[in-house]
Structures are given as C-alpha cells and as structure tokens.
Protein backbone atom coordinates (compact mmCIF):
# COMPACT_ATOMS: atom_id res chain seq x y z
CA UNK A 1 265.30 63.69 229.99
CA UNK A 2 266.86 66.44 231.10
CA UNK A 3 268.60 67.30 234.76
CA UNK A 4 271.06 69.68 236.42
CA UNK A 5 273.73 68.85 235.04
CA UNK A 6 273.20 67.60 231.82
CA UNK A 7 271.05 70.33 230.10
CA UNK A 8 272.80 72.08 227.13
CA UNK A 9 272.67 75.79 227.37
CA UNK A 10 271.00 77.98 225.07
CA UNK A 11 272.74 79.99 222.88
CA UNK A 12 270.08 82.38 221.65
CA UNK A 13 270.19 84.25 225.66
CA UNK A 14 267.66 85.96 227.38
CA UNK A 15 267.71 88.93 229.50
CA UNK A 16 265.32 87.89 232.34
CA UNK A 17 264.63 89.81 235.76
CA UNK A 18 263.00 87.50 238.58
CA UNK A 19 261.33 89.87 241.08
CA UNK A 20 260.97 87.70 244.02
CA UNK A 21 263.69 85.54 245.45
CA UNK A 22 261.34 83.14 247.39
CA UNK A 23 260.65 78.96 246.44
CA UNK A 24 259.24 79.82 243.07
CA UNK A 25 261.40 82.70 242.13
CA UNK A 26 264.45 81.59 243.31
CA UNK A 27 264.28 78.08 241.55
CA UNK A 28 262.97 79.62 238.55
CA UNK A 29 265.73 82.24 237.86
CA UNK A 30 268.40 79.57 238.80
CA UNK A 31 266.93 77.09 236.21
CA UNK A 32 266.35 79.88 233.34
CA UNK A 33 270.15 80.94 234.18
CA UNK A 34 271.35 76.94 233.56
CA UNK A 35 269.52 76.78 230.39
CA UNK A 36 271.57 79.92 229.35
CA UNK A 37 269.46 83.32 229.88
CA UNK A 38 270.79 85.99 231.96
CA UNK A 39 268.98 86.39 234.85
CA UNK A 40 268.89 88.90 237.76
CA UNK A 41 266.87 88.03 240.71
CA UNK A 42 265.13 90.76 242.70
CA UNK A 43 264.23 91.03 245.88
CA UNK A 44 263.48 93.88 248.34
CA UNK A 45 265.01 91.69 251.56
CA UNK A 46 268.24 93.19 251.49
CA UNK A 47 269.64 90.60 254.13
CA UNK A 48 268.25 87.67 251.75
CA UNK A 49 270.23 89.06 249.50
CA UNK A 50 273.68 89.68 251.05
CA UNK A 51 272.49 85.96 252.28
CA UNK A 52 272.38 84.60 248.45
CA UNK A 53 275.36 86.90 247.36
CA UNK A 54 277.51 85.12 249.99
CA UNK A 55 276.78 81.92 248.30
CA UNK A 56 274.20 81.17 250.93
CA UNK A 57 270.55 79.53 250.14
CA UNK A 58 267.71 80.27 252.73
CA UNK A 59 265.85 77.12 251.43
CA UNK A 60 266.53 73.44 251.17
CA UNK A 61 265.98 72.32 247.77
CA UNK A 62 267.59 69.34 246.63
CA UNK A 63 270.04 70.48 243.52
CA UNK A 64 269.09 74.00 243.70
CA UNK A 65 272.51 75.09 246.09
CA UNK A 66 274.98 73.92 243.65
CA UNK A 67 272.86 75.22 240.66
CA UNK A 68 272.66 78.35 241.91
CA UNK A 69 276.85 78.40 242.71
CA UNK A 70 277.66 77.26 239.53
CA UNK A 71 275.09 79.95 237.59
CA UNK A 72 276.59 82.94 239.33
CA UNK A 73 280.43 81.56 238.86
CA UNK A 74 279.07 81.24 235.01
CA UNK A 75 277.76 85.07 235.56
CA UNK A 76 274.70 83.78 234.26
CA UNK A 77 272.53 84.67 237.82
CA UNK A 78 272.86 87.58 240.15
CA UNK A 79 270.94 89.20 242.91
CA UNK A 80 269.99 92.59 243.53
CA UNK A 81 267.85 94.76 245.50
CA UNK A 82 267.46 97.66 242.89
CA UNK A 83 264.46 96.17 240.93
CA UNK A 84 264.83 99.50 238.27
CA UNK A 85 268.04 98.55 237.37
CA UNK A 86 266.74 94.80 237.08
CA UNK A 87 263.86 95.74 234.71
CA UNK A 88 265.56 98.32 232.81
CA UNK A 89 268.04 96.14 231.94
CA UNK A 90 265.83 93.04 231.01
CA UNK A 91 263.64 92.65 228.26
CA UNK A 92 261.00 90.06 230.20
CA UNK A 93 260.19 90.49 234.29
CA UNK A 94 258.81 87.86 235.90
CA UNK A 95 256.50 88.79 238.79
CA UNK A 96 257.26 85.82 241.22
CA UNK A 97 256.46 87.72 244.93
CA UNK A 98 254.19 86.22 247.61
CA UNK A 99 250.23 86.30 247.59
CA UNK A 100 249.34 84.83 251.06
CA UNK A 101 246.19 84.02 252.09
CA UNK A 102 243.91 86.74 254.05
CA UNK A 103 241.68 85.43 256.74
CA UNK A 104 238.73 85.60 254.39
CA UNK A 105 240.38 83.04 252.54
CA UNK A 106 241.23 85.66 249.86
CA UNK A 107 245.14 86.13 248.47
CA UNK A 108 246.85 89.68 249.51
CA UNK A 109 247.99 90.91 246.45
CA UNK A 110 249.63 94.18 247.31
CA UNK A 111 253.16 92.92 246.82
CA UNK A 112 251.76 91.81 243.41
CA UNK A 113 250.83 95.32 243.12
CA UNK A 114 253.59 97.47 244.08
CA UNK A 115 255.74 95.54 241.86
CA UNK A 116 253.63 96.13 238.95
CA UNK A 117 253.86 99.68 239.67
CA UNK A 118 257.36 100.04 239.62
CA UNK A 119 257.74 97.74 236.62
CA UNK A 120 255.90 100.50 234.98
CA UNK A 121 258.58 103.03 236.32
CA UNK A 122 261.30 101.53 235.01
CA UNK A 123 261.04 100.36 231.74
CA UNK A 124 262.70 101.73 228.83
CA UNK A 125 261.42 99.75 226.21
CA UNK A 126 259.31 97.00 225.19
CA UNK A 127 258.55 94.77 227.95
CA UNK A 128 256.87 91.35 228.72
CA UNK A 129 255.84 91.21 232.25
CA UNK A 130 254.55 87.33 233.11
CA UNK A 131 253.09 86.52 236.67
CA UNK A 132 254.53 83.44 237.66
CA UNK A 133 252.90 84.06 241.14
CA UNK A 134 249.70 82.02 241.89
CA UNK A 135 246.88 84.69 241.65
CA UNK A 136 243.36 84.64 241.12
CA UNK A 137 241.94 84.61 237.47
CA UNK A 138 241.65 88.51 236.30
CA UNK A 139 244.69 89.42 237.94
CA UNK A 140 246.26 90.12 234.79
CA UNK A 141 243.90 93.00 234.00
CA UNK A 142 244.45 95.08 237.55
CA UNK A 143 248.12 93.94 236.40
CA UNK A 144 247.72 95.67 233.18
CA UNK A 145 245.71 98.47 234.66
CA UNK A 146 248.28 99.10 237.17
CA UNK A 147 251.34 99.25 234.76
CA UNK A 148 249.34 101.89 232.44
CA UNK A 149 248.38 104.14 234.89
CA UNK A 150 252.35 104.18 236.22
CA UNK A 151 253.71 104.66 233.18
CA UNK A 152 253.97 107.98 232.20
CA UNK A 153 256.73 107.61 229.54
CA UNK A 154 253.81 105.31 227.19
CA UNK A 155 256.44 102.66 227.03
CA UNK A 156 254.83 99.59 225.39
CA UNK A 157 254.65 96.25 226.95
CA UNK A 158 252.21 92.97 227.39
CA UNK A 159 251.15 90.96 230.02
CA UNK A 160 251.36 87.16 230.12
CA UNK A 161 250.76 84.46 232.83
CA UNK A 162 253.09 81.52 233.32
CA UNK A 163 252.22 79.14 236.31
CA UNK A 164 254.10 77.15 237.31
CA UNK A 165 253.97 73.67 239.00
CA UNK A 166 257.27 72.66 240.82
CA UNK A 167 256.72 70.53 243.77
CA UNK A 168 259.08 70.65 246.55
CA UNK A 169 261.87 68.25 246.88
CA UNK A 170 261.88 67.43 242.93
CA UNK A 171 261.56 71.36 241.85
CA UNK A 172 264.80 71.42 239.94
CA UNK A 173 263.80 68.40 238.12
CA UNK A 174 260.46 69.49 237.87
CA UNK A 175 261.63 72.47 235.89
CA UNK A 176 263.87 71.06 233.50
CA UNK A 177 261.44 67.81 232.77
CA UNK A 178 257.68 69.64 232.79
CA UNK A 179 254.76 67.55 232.04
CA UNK A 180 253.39 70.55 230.34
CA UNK A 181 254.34 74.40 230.25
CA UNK A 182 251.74 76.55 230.07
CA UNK A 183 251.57 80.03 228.93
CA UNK A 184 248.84 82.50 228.90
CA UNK A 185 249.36 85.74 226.15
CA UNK A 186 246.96 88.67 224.52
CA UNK A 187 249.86 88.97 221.80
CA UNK A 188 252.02 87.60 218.93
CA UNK A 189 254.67 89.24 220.25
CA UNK A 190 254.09 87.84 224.04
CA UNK A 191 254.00 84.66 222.54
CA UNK A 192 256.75 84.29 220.55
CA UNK A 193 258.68 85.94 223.05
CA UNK A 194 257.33 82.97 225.57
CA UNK A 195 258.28 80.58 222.98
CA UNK A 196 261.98 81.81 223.11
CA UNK A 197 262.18 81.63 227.05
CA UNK A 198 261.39 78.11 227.13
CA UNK A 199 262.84 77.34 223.78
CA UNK A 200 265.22 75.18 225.62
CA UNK A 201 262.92 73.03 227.26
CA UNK A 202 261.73 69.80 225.65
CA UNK A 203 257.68 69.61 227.12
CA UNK A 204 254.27 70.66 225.60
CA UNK A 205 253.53 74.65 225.21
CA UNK A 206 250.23 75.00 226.19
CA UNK A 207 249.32 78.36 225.01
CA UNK A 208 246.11 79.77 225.98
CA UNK A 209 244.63 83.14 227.11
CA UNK A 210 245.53 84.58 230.39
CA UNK A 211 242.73 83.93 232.39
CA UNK A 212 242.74 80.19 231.41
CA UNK A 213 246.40 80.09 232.34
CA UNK A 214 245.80 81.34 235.70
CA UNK A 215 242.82 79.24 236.30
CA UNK A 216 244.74 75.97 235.14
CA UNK A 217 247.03 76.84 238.13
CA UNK A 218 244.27 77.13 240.77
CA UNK A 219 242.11 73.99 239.26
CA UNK A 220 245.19 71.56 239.23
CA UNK A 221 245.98 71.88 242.24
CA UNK A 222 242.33 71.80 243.96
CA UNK A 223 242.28 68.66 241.67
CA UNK A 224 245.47 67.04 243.47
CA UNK A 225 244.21 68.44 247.02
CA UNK A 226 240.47 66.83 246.32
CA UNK A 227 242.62 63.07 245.20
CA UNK A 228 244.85 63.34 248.27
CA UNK A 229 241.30 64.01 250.41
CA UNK A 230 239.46 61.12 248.73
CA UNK A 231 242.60 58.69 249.69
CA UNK A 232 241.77 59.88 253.21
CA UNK A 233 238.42 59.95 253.24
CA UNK A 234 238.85 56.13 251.67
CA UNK A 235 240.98 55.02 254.64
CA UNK A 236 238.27 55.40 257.21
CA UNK A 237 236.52 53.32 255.42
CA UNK A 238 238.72 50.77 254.84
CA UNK A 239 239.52 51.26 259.04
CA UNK A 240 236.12 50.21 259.31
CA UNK A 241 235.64 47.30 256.90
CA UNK A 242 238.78 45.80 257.65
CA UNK A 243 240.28 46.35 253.94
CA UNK A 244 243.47 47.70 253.05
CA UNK A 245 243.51 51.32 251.61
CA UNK A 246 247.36 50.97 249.62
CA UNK A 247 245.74 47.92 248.04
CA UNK A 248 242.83 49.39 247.08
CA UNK A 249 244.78 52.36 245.81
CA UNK A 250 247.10 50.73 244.12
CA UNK A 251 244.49 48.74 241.86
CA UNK A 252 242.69 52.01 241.55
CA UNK A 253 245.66 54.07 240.30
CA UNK A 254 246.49 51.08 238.03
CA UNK A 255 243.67 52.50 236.12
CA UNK A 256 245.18 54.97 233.30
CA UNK A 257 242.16 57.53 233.76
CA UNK A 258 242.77 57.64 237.37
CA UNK A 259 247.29 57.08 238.38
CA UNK A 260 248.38 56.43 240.93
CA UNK A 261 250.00 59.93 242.30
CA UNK A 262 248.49 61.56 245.14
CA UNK A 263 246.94 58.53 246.39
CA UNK A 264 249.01 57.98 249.53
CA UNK A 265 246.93 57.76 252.46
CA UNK A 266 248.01 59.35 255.67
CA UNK A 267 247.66 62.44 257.97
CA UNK A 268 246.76 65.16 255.31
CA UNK A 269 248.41 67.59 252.95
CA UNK A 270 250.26 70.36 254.08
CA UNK A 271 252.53 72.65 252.52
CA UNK A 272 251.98 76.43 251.13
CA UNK A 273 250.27 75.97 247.75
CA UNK A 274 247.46 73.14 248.44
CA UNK A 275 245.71 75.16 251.51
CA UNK A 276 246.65 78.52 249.97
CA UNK A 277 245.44 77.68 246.74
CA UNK A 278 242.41 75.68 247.95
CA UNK A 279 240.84 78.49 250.15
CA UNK A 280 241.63 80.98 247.33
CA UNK A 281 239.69 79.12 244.63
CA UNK A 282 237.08 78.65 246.93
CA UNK A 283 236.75 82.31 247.23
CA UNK A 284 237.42 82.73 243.71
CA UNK A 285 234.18 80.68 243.02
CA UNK A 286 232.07 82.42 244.89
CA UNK A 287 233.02 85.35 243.54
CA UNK A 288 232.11 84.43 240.40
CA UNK A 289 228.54 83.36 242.02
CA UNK A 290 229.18 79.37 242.48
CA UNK A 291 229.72 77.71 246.23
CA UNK A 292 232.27 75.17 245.47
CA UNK A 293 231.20 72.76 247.96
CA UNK A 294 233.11 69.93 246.89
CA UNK A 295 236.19 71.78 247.64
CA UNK A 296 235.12 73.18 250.78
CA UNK A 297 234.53 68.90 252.11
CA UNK A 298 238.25 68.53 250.32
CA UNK A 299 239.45 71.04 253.63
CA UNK A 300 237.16 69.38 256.06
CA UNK A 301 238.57 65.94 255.18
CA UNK A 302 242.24 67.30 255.26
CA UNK A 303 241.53 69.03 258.67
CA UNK A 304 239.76 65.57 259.89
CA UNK A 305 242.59 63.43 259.30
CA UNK A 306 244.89 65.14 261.74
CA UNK A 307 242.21 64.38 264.44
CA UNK A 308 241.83 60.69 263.39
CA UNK A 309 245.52 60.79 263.90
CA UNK A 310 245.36 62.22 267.68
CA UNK A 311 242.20 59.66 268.00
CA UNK A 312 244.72 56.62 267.23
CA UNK A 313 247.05 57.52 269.29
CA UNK A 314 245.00 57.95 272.17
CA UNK A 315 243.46 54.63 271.15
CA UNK A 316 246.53 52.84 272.71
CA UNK A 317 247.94 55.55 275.09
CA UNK A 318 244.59 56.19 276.73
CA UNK A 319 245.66 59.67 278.49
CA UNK A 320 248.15 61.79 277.19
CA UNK A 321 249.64 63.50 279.91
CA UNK A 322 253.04 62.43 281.55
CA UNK A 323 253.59 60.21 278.38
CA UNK A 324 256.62 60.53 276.45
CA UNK A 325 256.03 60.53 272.66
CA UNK A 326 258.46 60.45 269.95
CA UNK A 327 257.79 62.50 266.68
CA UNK A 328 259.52 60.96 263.54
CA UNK A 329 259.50 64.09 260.47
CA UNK A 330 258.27 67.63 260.80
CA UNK A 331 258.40 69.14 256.94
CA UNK A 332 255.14 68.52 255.83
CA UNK A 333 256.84 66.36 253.17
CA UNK A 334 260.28 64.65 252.48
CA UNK A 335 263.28 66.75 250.79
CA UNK A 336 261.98 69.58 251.92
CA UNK A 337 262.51 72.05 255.29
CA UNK A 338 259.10 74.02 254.22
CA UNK A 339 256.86 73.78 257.54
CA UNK A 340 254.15 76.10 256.30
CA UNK A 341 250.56 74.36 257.34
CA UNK A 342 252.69 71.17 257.65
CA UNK A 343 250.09 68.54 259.61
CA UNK A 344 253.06 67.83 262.40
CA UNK A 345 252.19 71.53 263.78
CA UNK A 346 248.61 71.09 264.64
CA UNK A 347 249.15 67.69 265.43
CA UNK A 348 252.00 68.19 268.33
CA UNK A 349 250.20 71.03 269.34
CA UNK A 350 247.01 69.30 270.61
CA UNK A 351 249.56 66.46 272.09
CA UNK A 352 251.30 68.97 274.40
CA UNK A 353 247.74 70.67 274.93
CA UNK A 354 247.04 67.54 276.81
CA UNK A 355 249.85 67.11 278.74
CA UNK A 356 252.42 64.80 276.70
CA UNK A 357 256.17 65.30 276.29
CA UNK A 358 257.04 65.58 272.44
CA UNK A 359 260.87 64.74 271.97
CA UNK A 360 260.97 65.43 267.63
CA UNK A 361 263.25 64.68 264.71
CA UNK A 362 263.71 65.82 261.44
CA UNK A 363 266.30 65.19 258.67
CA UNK A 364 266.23 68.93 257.32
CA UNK A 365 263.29 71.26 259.17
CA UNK A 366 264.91 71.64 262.44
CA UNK A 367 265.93 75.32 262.02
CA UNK A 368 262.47 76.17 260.81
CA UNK A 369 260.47 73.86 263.04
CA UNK A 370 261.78 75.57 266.31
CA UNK A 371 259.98 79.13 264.88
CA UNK A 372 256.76 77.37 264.95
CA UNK A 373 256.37 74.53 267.78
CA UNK A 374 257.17 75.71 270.91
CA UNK A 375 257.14 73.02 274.04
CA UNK A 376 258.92 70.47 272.92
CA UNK A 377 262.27 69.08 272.56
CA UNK A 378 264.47 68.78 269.19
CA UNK A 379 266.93 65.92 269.32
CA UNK A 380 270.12 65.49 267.37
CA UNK A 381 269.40 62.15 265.93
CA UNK A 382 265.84 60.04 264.82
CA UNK A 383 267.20 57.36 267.60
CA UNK A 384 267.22 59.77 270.26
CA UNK A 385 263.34 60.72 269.83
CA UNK A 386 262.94 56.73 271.52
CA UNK A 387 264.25 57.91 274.60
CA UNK A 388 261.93 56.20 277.26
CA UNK A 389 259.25 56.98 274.64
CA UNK A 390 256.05 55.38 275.36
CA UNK A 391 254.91 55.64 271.66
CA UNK A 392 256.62 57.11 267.79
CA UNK A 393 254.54 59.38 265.98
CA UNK A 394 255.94 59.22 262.23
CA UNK A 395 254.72 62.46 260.56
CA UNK A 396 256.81 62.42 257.39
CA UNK A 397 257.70 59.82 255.20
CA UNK A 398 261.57 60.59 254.52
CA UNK A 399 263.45 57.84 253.21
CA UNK A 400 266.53 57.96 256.07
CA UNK A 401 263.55 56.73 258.00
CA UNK A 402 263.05 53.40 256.07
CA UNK A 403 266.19 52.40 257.07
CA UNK A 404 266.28 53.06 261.31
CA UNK A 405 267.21 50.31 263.19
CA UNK A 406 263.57 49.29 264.78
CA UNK A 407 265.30 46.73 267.15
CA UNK A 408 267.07 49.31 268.36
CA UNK A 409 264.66 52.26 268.75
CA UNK A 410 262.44 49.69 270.97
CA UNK A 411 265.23 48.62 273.19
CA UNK A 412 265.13 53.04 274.05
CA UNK A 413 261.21 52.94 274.57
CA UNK A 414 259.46 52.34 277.10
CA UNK A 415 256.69 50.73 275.58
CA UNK A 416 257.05 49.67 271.83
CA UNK A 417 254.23 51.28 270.23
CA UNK A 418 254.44 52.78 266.60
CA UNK A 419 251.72 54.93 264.96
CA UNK A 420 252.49 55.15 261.54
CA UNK A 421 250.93 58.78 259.64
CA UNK A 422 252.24 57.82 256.46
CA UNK A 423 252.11 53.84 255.91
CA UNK A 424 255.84 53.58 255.71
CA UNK A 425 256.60 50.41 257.69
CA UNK A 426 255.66 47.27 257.19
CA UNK A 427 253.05 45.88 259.53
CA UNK A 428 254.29 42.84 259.37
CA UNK A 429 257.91 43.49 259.85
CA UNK A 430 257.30 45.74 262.39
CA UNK A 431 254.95 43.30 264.26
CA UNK A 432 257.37 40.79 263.88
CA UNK A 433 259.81 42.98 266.22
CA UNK A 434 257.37 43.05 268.90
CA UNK A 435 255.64 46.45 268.34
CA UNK A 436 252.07 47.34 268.45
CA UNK A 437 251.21 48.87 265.25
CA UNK A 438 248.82 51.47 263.76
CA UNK A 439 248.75 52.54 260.03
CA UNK A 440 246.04 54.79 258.33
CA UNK A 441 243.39 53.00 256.18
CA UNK A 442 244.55 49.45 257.10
C-alpha cells in the first residue's frame, strides 16, 4: 500500500499542467507531483493563487497541506495563472475546472470550453489533453471539436478521459491506493502516454474508449447514491417493524456481491458529486431517449430523509419555536469542511423557519458554514452547543464526537434529548445516562 509519505518517486518525470486548482485539481496535481512528475497547476483565480503560493490551502483535506508544502519545496508543484505558459510547457493538460449543475439539471460546461480553446492556442507540440472533470458522455468530441477549430498552427494532439474517484476526507489516500484507474483513449499514443502518467501507481488500468470512461464516472456514482438511498429507504421500514436497520445492513453487506460501504443509514447524502452527478445523468438519460426513473426515486428518497429527520424531532419537541436546539456536525461528511448540498443546510433551515434557536458545532466547516446558514449561532466548542439546549441534533458523524463527555453535555441541557442523524451513539449507553434517544432505522 502506498501513502503520503512512503511512495517512491518516479524517475522517468512528467511534464503535467493541471488547469483547475479546485478539490479534484488541486489533489490531483499535488499527488502526480509526489509520485515525481512536474506539475504546474492553473487557475484563472489570481487570489487562489497568491493564496496557494503563500503556502496557503483553501480546502481541508486531510494530508493534502503538507503534500502540497513539501512538492513545491521539492520544485516538483507550482501555481500559475498564465495557463499558455502552463500548456506550452507541458506535454499532457489535464482539464480539471468546474461543471456545476444548471437548473435543468444539466452541467454548465463553458469553463470546460474556454479552456479547451485556449489549450488549442497554446500548444507547440504534441499534446494529450485528458478531462479529469466529471462531464457528460460525448464531451470529448465538442472537446476535440473545440481544440481543432482553435488551432490554427495544425499542432497535433489527442483527447483522453480520466475520471477520477477521490472521496473527501481519504482523497490523498484514495489517489495513491485506487481500486481501479480508468482511462479512456482514441490512440496508441494517448495510451501509452496514460500508461506513463500512472506508471507509478500500483492499481488496475482500465483502458477503454472515451465515452465508456466518462460514463463509468457518472454510473458509479448514481450506483453509490441509489445504495446510500436504499439504506434509507430500508430504515423506515425497519422504524416501522421494529427491526434494526445496522443489523440488517450489516448481514446484508456481509454478502460479497453486495459490501458493506455505503450502507450507513442516516439523514441523506450530501456533498458536490452525488447530487451533481445524479441530476446530470438523469438528464443525460433522457437525452439519449430513456427516463431513468429509478434514479429520479434515488433523489426523492435522499430529499425525504431530511424531512423524516425534522418529523423526529418534532416527535419529542412537539413545537419548535422558543426551543433551543443543539446541532452536532455541519460538513456533509467527516474530514471534510465541503458544505455544498450538505443535509445540515436544509435541515437547520426549516428548524429556524419554525421558530427554534440553532446554537451549531463543527470540527472543521465553521468558516464555510457561516456563508451558507444564516440565523444561527456558531459556538467555539461541541460542549457549548448544550447550552440550555432542549434537544442535540447530530448531523455528521466525526469521530471527536464519539468521544464527548454525554454526562456532561446533559448536565448543560435543559432537557436531555438526543436525535441521532447518523447512528453514532449507542442506544443503550446513551439511555443508560438518562437521555431520550432517537436513531434512524432502529
């Protein structure tokens, strides 16, 4: 296995621009600079960048800070904001910009776009240009398209695809120890050239043609989104039959055809790629001429679960307003300080909307959480959230909360009530302390 730290640089280097200094780009060029390839990341933020050139990271990944340090002391990773001096001095450019998510449900790709144009402007010779941004199947032909009407001096070049699949809070590691890395090429050239990027990199090539490449992105991660959704959709049920949903997950993911990941009951996915990606192969699909109704009941289920949520906690509040309610977690997942669709957002919102007092807490989404929920107060510390609290709300599961001292966040409430959105206590432990207790599916 390989990590951080202990990955053995490649000697056979790489000149590789990153256009795009977001999640995916950022991480991306960091990791292909600590497996040896000199990287230059692009972006046309000119404060991001004087941000990153001072050392600084606008993200909180876990590992990626002191990668990124010790790449650029190595002079193996630098930013710019020229992106013609980036690809003229690079032999592959990654396109790695943002496609967000029209109200239609379909992805803007202009950004996409206007970097393909003036990838065509500035090459000089042979390149490989590789989306690594999620983007519909086809893309890769407008790409192509785009880059050959642009360039004027007939410089040759190929397109690729190369998704990628780095979760947040384990991206680094993700990188470095793929389950798979898939590549999608129209040449022998592209693909050897592929083969040398990641030549460092002990996982499975999966080499395919571009439009299967970009579709694998889309169609894993509908697949995770519709698993997560089905664990939901599951807990009601169990609510109502009086079983428990972890134990009935837990024998289901025992079964190798099924695992056990993405089987954690709770309050809904959140996050940027699930709902992006969702929506966009939904449009996709129909597109292409085919409702994709089973992913459509995947959003109503995630939507739904928020709801149930509010439902429980009304359950043992009765009204809402003038009671004091502690939220536990705001990123819509641990070891991360992403809040984009995160569940806490929708579901604090509908709390103040009737009239309770929200005193929140998170270990790392502070910063970003203020942009985004307005009307409510951010505390210092998880034990300060108790404060005359009449009930905690835990949104997100993160592990500094496993280890609060319950005795003493009841003797700060006013009434010990805990509504649990990700099944991290212990009933039974927390019972035993003298709260009332409410879990999802059990």
């Amino acid at each position: 296995m390989l990590d951080a730290w202990s990955v053995i640089r490649y000697s056979g280097c790489m000149k590789i621009a990153m256009i795009g200094t977001g999640y995916v780009g950022l991480t991306t060029g960091a990791c292909f600079a600590r497996i040896g390839h000199q990287v230059v990341c692009v972006d046309n933020d000119a404060d991001k960048i004087e941000t990153l050139n001072a050392g600084r990271i606008p993200i909180y990944e876990p590992g990626l800070e002191e990668m990124v340090k010790e790449t650029v002391s190595a002079n193996q990773l630098s930013f710019t904001t020229d992106i013609s001096e980036a690809v003229s001095k690079s032999r592959v450019a990654f396109i790695a910009v943002g496609t967000p998510t029209r109200e239609t449900g379909e992805p803007d790709l202009t950004y996409v776009e206007n970097v393909a144009r003036d990838i065509a402007t500035s090459m000089n010779e042979y390149h490989l240009i590789v989306e690594k941004s999620t983007v519909p199947v086809q893309t890769h032909k407008w790409i192509r398209t785009t880059i050959e009407r642009y360039n004027k001096a007939g410089t040759p070049f190929d397109v690729a695809s190369n998704p990628e699949f780095l979760r947040e809070g384990s991206a680094v590691s993700d990188f470095l120890n793929p389950d798979r890395i898939v590549v999608g090429v129209e040449s022998d050239r592209a693909r050897d050239l592929m083969k040398e990027v990641y030549k460092p990199i002990k996982a499975p090539l999966v080499i395919t043609d571009i439009a299967s490449a970009e579709l694998i992105k889309h169609a894993s991660n509908a697949f995770l989104a519709m698993k997560v959704s089905f664990a939901n959709a599951l807990a009601l049920v169990c609510e109502a039959s009086g079983a428990a949903v972890r134990e009935v997950t837990q024998g289901m993911g025992m079964d190798k055809r099924i695992g056990p990941d993405f089987l954690n009951a709770g309050i809904g996915y959140g996050g940027f790629c699930f709902p992006k990606d969702l929506r966009a192969f939904i449009r996709i699909a129909k597109e292409m001429g085919y409702d994709f109704g089973l992913l459509r009941e995947v959003e109503n289920i995630n939507a739904e679960m928020k709801q149930h949520f509010i439902r429980k906690v009304k359950s043992v509040l009765w009204n809402l307003r003038n009671k004091n309610i502690g939220i536990l977690g705001l990123s819509f997942k641990p070891n991360t300080d992403d809040m984009r669709f995160a569940p806490s957002i929708d579901i604090i919102a509908e709390l103040v909307s009737q009239g309770a007092h929200v005193r929140a807490y998170d270990p790392r989404a502070m910063d970003r959480a203020r942009k985004v929920i307005p009307g409510i107060e951010f505390c210092r510390q998880a034990e300060d959230v108790a404060l005359d609290a009449d009930l905690l709300a835990l949104l997100t599961e993160w592990p500094e909360f496993k280890k609060l001292d319950l005795a003493k966040l009841k003797s700060r409430m006013r009434v010990p009530i805990i509504c649990d959105g990700r099944n991290l206590f212990e009933r039974s432990e927390v019972e035993k302390l003298g709260f009332t207790y409410l879990g999802v599916g059990r």
